[in-house]
N, C-alpha and C. Protein backbone atom coordinates (compact mmCIF):
# COMPACT_ATOMS: atom_id res chain seq x y z
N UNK A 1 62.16 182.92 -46.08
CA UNK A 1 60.80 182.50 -45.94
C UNK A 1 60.17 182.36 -47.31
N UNK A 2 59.38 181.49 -47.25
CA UNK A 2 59.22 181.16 -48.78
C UNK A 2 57.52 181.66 -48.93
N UNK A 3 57.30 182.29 -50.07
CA UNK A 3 55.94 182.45 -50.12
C UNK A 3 54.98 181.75 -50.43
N UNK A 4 53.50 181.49 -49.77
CA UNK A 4 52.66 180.96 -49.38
C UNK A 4 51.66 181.22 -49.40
N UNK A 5 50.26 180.84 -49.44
CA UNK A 5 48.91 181.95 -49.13
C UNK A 5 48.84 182.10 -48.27
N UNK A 6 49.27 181.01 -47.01
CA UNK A 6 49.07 181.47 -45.79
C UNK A 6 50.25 183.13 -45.15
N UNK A 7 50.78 182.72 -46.00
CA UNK A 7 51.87 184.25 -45.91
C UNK A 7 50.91 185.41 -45.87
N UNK A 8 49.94 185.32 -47.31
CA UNK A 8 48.80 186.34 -47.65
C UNK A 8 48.50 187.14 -46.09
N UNK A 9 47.80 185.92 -45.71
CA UNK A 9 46.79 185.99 -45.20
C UNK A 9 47.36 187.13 -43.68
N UNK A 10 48.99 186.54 -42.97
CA UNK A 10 49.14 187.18 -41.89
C UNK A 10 49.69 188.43 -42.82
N UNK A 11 49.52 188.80 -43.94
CA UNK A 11 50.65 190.13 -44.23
C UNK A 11 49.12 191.06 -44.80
N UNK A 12 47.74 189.98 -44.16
CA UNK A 12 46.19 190.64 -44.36
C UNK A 12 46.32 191.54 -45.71
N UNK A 13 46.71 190.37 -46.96
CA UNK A 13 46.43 190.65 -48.08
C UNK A 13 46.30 189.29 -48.75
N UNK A 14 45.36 189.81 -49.09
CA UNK A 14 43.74 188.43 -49.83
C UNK A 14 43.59 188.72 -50.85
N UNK A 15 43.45 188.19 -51.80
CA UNK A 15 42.83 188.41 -53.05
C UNK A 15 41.53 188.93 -52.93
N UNK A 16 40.46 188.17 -52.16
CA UNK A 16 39.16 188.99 -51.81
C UNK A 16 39.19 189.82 -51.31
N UNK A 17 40.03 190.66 -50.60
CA UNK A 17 40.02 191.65 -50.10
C UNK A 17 40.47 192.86 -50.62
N UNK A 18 40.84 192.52 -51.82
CA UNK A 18 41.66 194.15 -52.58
C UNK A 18 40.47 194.65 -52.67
N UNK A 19 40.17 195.98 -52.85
CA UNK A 19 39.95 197.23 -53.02
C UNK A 19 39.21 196.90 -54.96
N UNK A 20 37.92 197.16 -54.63
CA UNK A 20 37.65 196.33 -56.34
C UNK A 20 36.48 197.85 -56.52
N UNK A 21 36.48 198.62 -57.92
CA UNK A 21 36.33 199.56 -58.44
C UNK A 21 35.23 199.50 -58.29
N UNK A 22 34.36 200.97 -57.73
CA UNK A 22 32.65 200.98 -57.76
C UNK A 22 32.26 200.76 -58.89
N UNK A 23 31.01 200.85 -59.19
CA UNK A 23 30.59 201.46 -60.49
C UNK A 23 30.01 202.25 -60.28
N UNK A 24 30.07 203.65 -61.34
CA UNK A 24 30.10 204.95 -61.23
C UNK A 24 29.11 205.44 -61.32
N UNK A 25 28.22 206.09 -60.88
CA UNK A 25 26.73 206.85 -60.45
C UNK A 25 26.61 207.58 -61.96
N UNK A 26 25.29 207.84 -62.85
CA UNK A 26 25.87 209.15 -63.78
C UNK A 26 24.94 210.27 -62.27
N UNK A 27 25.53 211.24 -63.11
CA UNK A 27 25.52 212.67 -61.80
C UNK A 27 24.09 212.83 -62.64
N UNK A 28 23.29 213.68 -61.60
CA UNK A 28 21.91 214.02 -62.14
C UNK A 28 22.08 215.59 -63.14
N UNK A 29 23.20 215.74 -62.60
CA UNK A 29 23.02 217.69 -62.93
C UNK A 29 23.78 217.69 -63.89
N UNK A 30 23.83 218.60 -64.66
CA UNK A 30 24.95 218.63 -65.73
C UNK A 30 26.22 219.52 -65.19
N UNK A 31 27.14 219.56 -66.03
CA UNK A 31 28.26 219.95 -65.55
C UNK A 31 27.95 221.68 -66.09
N UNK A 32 28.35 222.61 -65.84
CA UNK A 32 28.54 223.78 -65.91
C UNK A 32 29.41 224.15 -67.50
N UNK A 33 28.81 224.70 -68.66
CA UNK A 33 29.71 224.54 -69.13
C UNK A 33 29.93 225.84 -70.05
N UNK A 34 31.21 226.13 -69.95
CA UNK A 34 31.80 227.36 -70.34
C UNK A 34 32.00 227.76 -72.11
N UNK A 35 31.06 229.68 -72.22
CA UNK A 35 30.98 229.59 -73.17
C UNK A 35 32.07 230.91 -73.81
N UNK A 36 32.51 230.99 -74.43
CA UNK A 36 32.86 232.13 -74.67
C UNK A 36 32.49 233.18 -75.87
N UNK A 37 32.83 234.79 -75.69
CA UNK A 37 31.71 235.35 -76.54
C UNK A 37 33.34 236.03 -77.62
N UNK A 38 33.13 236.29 -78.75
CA UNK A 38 34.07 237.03 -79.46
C UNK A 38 33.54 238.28 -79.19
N UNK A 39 34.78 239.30 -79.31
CA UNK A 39 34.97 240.35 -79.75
C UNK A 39 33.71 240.78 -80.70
N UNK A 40 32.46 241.67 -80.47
CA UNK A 40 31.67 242.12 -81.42
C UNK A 40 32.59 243.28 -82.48
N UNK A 41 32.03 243.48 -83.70
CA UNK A 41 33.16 244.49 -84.46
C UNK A 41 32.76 245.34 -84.32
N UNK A 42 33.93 246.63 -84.37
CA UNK A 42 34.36 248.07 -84.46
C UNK A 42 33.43 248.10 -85.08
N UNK A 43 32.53 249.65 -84.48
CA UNK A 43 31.45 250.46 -85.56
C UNK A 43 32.73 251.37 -86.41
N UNK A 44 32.62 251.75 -87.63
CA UNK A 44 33.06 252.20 -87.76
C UNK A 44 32.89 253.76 -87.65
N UNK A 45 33.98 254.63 -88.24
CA UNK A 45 33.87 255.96 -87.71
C UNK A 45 33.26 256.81 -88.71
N UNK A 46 33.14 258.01 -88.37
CA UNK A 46 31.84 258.67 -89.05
C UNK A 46 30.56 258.78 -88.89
N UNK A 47 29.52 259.15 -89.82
CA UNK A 47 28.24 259.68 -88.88
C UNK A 47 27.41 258.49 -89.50
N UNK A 48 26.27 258.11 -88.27
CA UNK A 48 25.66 257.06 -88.46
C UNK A 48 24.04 257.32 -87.78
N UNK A 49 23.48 256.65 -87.78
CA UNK A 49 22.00 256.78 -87.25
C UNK A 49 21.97 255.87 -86.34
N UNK A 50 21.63 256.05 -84.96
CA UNK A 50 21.64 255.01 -84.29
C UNK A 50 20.14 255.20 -83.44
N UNK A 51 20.12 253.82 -82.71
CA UNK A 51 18.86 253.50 -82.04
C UNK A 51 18.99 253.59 -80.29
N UNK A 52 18.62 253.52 -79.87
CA UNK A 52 19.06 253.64 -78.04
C UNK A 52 18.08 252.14 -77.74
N UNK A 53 19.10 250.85 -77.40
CA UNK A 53 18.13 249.48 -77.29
C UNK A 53 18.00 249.72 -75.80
N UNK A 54 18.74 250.12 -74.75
CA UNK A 54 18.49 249.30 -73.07
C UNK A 54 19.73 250.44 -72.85
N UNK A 55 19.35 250.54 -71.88
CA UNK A 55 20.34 251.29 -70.31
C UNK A 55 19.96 250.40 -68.85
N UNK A 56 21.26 250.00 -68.81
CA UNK A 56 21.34 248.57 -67.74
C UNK A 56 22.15 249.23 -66.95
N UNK A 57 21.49 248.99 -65.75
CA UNK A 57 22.28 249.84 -64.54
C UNK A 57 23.57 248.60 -63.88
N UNK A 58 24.38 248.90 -63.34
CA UNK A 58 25.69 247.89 -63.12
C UNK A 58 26.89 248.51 -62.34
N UNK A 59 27.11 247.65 -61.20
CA UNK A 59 28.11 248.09 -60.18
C UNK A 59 29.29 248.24 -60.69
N UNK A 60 30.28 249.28 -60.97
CA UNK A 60 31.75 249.07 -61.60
C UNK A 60 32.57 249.54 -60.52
N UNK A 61 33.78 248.94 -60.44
CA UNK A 61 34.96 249.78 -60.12
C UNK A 61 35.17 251.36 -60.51
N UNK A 62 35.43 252.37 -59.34
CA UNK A 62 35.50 253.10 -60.04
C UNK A 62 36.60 253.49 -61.06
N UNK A 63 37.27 254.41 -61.85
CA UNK A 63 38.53 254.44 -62.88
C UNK A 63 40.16 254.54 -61.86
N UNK A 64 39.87 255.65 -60.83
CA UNK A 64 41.32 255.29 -59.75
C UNK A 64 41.31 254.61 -58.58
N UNK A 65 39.65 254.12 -58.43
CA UNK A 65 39.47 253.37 -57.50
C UNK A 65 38.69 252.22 -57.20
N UNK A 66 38.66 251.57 -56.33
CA UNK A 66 38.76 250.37 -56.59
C UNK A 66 37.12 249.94 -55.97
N UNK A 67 36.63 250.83 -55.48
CA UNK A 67 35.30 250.96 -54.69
C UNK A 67 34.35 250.88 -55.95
N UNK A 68 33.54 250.67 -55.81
CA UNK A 68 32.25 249.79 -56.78
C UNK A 68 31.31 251.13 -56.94
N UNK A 69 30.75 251.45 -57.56
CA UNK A 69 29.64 252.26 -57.47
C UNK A 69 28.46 252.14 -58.58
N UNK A 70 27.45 252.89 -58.60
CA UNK A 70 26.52 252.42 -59.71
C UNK A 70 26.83 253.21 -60.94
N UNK A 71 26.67 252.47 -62.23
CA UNK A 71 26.66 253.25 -63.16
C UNK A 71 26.19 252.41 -64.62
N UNK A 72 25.60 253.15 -65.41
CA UNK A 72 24.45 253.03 -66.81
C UNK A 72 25.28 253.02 -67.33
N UNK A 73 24.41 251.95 -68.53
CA UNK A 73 25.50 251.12 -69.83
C UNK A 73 24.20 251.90 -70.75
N UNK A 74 24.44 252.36 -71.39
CA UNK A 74 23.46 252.92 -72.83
C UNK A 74 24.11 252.36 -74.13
N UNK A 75 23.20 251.63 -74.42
CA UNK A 75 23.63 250.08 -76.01
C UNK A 75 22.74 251.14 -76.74
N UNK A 76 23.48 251.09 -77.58
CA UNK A 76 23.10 251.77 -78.92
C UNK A 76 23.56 250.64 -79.87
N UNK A 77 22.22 250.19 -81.44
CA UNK A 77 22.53 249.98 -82.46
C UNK A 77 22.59 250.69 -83.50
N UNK A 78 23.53 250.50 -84.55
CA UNK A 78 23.45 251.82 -85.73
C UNK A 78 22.45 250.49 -86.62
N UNK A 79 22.40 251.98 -87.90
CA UNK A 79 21.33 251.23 -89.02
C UNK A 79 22.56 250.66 -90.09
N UNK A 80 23.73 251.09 -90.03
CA UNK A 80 24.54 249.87 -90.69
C UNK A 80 24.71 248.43 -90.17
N UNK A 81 25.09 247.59 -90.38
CA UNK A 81 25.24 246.18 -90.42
C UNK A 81 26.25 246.09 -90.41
N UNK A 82 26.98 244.67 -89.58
CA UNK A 82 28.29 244.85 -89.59
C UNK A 82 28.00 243.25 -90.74
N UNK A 83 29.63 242.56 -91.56
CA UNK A 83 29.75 241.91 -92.23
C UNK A 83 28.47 240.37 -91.61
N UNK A 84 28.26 240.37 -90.88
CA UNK A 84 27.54 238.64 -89.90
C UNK A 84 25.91 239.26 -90.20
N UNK A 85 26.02 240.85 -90.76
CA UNK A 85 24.40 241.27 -90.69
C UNK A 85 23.62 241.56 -89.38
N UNK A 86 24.37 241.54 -88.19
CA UNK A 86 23.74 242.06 -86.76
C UNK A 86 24.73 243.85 -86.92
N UNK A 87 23.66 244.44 -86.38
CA UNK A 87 23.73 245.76 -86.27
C UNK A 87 25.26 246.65 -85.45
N UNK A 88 25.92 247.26 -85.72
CA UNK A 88 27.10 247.66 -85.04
C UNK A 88 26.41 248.06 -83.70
N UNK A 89 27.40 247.67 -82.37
CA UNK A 89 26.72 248.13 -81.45
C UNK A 89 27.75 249.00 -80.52
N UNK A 90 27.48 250.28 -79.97
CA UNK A 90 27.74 251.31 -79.60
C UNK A 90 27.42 251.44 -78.04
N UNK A 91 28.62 251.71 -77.09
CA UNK A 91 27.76 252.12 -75.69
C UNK A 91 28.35 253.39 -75.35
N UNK A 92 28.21 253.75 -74.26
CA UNK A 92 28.17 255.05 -73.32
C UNK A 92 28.18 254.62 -71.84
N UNK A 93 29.30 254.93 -71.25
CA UNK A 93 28.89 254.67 -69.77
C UNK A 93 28.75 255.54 -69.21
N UNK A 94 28.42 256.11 -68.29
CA UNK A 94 28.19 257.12 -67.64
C UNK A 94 27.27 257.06 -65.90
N UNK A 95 28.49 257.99 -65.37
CA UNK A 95 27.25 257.56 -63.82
C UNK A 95 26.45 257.76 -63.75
N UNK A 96 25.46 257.84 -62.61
CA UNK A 96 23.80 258.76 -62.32
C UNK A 96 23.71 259.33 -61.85
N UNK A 97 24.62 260.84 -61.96
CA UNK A 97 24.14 261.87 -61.62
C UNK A 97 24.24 263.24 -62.64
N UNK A 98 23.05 263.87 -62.59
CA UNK A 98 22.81 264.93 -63.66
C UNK A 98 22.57 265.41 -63.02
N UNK A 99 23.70 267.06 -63.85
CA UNK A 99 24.11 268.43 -63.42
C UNK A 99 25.32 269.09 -63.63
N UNK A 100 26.45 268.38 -62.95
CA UNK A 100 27.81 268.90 -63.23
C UNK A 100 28.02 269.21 -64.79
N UNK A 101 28.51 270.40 -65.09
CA UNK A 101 28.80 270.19 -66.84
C UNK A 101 30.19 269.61 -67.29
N UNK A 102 31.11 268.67 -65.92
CA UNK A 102 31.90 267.73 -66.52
C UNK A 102 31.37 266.26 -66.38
N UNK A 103 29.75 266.16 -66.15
CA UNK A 103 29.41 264.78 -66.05
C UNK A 103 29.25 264.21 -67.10
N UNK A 104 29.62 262.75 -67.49
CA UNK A 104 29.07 262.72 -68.55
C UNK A 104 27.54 261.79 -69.16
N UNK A 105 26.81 262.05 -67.97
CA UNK A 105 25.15 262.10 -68.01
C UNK A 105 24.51 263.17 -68.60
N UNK A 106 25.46 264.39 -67.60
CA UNK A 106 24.95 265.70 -68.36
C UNK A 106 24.95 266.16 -69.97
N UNK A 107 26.54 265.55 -70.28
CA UNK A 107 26.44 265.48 -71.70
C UNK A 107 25.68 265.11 -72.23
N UNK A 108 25.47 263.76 -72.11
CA UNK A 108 24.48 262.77 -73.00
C UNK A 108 23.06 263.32 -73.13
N UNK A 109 22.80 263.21 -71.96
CA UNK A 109 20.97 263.61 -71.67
C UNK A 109 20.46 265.22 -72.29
N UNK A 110 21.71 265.89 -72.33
CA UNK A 110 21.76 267.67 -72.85
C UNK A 110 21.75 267.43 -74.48
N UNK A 111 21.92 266.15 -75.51
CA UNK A 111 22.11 265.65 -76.29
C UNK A 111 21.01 265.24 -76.80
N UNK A 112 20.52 264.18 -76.00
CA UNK A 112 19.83 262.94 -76.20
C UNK A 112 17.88 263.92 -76.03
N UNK A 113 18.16 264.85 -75.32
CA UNK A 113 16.59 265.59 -74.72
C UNK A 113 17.04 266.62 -74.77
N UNK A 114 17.79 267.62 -76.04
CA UNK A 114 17.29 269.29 -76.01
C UNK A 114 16.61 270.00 -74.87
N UNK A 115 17.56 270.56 -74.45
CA UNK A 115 15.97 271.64 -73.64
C UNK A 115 16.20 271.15 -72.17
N UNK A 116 16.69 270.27 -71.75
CA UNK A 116 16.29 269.48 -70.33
C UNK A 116 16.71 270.42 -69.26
N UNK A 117 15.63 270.41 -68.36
CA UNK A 117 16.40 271.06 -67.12
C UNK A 117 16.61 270.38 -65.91
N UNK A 118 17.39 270.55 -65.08
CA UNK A 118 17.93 269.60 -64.32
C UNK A 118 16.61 269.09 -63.38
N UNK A 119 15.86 269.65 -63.18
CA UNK A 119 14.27 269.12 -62.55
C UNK A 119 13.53 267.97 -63.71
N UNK A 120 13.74 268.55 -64.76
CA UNK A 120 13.07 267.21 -65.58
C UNK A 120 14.26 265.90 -65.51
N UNK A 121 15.43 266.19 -65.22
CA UNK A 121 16.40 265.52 -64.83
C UNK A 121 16.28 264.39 -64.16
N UNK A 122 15.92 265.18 -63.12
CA UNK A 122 15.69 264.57 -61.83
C UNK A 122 15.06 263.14 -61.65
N UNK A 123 13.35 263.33 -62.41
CA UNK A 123 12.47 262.46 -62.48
C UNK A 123 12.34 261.72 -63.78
N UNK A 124 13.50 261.84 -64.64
CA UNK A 124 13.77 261.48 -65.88
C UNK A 124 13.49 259.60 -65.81
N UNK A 125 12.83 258.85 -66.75
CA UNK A 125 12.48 257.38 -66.69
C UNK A 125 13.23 257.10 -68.35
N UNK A 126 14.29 256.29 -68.32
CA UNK A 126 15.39 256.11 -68.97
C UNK A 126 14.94 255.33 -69.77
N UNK A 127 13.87 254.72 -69.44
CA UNK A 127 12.99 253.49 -70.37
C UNK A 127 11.87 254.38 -71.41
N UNK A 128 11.78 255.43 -70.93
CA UNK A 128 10.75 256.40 -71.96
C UNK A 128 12.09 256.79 -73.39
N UNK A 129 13.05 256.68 -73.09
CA UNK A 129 14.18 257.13 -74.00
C UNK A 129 14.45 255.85 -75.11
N UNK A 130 14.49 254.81 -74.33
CA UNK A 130 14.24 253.13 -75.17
C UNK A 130 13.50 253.63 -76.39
N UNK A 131 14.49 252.91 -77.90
CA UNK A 131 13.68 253.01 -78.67
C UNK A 131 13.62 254.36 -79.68
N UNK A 132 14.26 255.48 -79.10
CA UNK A 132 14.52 256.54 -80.34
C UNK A 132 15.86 256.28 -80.68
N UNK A 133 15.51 257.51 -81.70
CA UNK A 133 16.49 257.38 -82.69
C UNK A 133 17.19 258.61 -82.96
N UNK A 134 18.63 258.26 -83.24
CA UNK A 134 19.59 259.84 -83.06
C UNK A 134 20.52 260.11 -84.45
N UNK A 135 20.66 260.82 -85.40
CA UNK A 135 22.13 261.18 -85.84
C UNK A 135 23.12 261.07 -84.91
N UNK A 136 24.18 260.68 -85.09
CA UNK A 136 25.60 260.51 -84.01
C UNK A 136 26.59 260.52 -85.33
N UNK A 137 27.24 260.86 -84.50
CA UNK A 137 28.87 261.17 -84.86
C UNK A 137 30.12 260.19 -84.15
N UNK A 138 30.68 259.34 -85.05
CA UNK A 138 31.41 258.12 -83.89
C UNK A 138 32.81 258.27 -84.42
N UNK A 139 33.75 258.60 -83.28
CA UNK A 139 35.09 258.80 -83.41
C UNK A 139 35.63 257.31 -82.86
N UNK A 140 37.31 257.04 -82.88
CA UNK A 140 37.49 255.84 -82.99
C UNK A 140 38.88 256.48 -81.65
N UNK A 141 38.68 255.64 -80.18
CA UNK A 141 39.97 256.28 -79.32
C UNK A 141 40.17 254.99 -78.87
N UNK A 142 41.60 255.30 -78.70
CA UNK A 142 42.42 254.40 -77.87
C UNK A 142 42.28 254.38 -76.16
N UNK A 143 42.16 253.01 -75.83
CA UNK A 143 41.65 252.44 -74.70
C UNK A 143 42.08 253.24 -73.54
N UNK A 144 42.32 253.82 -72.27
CA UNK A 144 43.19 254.11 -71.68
C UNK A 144 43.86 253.39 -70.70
N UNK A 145 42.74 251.88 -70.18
CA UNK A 145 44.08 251.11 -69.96
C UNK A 145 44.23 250.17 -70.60
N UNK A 146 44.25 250.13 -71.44
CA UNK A 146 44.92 249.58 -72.70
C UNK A 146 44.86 249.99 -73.86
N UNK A 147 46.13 250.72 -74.36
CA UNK A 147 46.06 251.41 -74.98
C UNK A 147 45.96 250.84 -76.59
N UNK A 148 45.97 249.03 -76.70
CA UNK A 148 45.90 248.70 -77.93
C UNK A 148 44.84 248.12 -78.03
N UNK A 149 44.05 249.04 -77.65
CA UNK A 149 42.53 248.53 -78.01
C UNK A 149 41.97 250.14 -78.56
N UNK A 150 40.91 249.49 -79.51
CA UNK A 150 40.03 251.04 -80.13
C UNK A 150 38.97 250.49 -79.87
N UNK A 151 38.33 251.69 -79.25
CA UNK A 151 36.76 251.89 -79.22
C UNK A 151 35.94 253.27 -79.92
N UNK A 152 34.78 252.64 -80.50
CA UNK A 152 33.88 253.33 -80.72
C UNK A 152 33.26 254.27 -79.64
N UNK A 153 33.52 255.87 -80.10
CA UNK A 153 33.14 256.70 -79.06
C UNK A 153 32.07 257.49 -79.76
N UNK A 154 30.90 258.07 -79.09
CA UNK A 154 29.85 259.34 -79.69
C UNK A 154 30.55 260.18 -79.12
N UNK A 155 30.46 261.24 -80.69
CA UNK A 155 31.10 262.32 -80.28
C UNK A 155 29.52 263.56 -80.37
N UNK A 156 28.99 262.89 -80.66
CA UNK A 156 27.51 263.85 -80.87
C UNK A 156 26.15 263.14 -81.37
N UNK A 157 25.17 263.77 -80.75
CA UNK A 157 23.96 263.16 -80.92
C UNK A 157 22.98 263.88 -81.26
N UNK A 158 21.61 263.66 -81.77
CA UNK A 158 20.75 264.72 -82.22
C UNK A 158 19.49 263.68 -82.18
N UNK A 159 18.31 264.26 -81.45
CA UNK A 159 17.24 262.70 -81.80
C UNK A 159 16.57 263.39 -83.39
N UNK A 160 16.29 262.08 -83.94
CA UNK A 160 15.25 262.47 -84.94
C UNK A 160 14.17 262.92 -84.82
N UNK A 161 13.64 262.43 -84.08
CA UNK A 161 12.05 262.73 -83.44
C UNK A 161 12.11 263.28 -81.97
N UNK A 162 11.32 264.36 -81.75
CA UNK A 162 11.29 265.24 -80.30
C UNK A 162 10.99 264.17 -79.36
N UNK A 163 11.31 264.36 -78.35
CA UNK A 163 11.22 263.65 -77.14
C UNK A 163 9.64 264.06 -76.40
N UNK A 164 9.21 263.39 -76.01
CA UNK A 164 7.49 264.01 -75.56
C UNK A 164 7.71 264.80 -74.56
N UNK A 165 7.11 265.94 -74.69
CA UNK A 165 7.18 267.18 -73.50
C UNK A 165 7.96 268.35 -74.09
N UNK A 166 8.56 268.20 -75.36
CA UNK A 166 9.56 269.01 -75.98
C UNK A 166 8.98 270.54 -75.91
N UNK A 167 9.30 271.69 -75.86
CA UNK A 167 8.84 272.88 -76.31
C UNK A 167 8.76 272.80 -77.70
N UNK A 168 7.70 273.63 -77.98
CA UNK A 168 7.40 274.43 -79.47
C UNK A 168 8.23 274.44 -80.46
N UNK A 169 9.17 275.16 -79.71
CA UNK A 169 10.46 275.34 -81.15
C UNK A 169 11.43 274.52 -81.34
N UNK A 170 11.41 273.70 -80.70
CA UNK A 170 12.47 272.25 -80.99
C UNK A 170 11.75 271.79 -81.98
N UNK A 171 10.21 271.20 -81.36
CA UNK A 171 9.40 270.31 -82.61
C UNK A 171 9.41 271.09 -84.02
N UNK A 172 9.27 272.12 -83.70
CA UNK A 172 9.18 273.02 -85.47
C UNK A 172 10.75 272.89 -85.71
N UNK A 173 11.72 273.03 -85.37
CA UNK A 173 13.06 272.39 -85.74
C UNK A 173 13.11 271.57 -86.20
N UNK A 174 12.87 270.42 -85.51
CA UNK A 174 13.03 268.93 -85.37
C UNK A 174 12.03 268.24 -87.41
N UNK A 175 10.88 269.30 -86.95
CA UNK A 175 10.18 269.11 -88.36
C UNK A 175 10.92 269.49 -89.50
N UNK A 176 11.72 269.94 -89.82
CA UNK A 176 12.34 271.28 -90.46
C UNK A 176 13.59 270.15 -91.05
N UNK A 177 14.35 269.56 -89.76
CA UNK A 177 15.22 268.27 -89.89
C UNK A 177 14.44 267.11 -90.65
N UNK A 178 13.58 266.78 -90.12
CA UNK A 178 12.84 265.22 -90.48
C UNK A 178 12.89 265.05 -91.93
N UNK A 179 12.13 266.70 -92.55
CA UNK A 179 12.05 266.53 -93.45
C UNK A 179 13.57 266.34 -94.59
N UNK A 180 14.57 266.06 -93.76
CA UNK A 180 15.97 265.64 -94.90
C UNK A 180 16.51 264.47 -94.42
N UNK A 181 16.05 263.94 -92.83
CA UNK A 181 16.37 262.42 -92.63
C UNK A 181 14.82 261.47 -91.83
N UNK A 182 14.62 260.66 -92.97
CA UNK A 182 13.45 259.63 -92.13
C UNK A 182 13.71 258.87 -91.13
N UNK A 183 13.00 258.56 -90.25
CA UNK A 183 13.53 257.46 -89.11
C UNK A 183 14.02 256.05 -89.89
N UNK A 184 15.07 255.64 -89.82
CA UNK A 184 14.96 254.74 -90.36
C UNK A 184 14.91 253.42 -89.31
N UNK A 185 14.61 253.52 -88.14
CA UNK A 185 13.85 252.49 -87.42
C UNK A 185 12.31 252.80 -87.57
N UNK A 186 12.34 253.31 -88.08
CA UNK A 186 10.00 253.36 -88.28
C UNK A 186 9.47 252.38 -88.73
N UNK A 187 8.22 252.06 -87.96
CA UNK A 187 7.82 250.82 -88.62
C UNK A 187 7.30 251.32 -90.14
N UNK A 188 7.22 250.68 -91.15
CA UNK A 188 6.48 251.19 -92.55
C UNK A 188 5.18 250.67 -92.54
């Protein structure tokens, strides 16, 4: 059989009839677009002065299990600088509950507020803490699940300035201290 247009036509392929390319809409929305953050740097180790910026509350896995629960991120900046000139930054996780003396809320807050008793505990507002300032002590440990990673850990804390509500003899302490380290977040 020899080919023909009329061939085309019963094998219902036309030249007018192919399949001929839209033209393409632009989309109104933008596309989603992915950023990624580096690695901030290692504080280094040794004693440093740090600031308490935010405690952000956040659902985690727990460490052997896999169930979610709540627990506080406490960002700390020191008054060194890392090489880029943004401040080394330091956290603490810890759950929300204060009391146990293997918690490590209890640590922190027994640290962070001298003196506390588990009733001032209780009604403690984490945002009144925003904003002071501590001596710390920062050790350098290996990840535990992953062990080739180092993190910056507090191994100790001390505020510069009393916490409001302090007893008597902390503040006459605390004065006693001041006078050999200045805040060095104070405004001048």
């Amino acid at each position: 059989m020899a080919y023909t247009p009329q061939t085309k036509l019963e094998l219902n392929i036309h030249p007018t009839k192919l399949p001929t390319k839209q033209p393409t809409r632009k989309r109104e929305t933008k596309m989603p677009v992915v950023s990624t953050t580096k690695d901030r740097p290692l504080c280094p180790a040794g004693p440093h002065l740090l600031k308490l910026m935010d405690v952000e509350s956040k659902l985690m896995p727990g460490f052997e299990t896999t169930v979610e629960s709540e627990n506080w991120i406490w960002q700390f900046h020191t008054k060194k600088v890392a090489e880029d000139g943004s401040p080394y930054e330091v956290t603490v996780f810890t759950r929300t509950h204060y009391g146990p003396a293997r918690a490590k809320l209890t640590w922190l807050l027994d640290m962070m507020v001298p003196g506390i008793t588990p009733e001032q505990a209780e009604g403690l507002d984490t945002d009144a803490l925003i904003g002071q300032s501590f001596k710390a002590q920062i050790k350098h440990s290996k990840g535990i699940k992953d062990p080739t990673r180092t993190f910056a850990e507090v191994v100790f804390l001390e505020p510069l300035t009393p916490p409001a509500g302090a007893k008597p003899a902390a503040k006459k302490a605390e004065a006693e201290v001041e006078d050999d380290f200045a805040d060095p977040f104070a405004e001048a």
